[in-house]
Protein backbone atom coordinates (compact mmCIF):
# COMPACT_ATOMS: atom_id res chain seq x y z
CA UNK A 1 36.00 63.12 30.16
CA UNK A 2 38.50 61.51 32.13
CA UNK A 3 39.88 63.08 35.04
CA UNK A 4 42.41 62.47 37.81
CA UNK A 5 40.64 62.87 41.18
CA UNK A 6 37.11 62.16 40.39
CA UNK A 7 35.97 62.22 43.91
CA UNK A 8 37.30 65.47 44.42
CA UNK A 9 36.02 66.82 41.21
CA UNK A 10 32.98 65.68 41.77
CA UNK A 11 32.86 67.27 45.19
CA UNK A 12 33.62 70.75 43.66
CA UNK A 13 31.43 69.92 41.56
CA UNK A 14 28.19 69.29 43.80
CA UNK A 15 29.76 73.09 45.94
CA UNK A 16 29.07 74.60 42.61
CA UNK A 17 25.67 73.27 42.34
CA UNK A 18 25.76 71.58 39.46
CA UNK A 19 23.07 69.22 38.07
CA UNK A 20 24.05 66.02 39.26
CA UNK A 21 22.34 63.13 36.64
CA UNK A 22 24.14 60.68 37.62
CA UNK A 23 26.19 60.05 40.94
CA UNK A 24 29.18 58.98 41.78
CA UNK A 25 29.64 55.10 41.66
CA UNK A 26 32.38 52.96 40.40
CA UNK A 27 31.20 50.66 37.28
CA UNK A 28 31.51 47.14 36.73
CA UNK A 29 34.55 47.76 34.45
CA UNK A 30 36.66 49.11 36.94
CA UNK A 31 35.40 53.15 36.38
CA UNK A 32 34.90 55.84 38.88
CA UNK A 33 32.50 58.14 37.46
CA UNK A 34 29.59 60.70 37.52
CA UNK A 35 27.49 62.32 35.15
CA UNK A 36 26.30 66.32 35.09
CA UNK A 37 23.96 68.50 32.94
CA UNK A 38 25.15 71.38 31.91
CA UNK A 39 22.96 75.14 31.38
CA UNK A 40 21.80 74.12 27.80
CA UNK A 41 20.80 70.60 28.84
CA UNK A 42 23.91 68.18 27.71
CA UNK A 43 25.23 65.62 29.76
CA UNK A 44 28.75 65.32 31.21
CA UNK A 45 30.59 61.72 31.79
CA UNK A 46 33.02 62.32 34.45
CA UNK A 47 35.24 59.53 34.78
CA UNK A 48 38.82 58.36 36.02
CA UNK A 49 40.06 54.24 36.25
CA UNK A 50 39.71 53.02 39.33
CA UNK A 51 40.95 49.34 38.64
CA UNK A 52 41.41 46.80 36.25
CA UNK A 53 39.01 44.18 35.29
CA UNK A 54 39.12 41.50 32.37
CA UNK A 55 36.47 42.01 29.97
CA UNK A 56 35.94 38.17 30.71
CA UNK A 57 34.65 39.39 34.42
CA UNK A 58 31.89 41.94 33.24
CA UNK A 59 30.73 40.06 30.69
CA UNK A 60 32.27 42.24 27.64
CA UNK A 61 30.19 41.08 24.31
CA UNK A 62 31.69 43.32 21.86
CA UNK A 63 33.18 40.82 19.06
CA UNK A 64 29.62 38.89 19.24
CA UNK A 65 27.68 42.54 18.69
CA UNK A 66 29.82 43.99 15.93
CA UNK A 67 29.38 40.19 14.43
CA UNK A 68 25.39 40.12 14.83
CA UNK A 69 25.51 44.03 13.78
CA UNK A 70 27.65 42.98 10.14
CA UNK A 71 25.28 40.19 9.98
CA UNK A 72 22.24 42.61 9.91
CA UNK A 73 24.03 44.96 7.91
């Protein structure tokens, strides 16, 4: 889920004392997020864009996957 202030939703968050699986970081494709568990055990992505960063930078593969995947397929 994609939110505006992650930091400060993930502050409430942690004052609510919510399971934290995951904690806040900022991913190498230019995300801030943080992941939960909810009471019946599913996982929250919380998320918001932090910056931009070419897929050339992190190393984005998709075009080769889906290629190997059809391949396969």
């Amino acid at each position: 889920m994609f939110v505006e202030d992650v930091d400060s939703h993930f502050e409430r968050t942690k004052l609510a004392g919510a399971k934290i699986v995951e904690d806040l970081h900022e991913t190498i494709y230019g995300e801030r997020q943080y992941g939960v568990e909810d009471l019946d055990g599913h996982h929250w992505l919380f998320s918001q864009h932090a910056r931009d960063v070419s897929p050339d930078e992190w190393g984005a593969t998709v075009m080769e996957a889906v290629s190997k995947a059809r391949s396969h397929g």
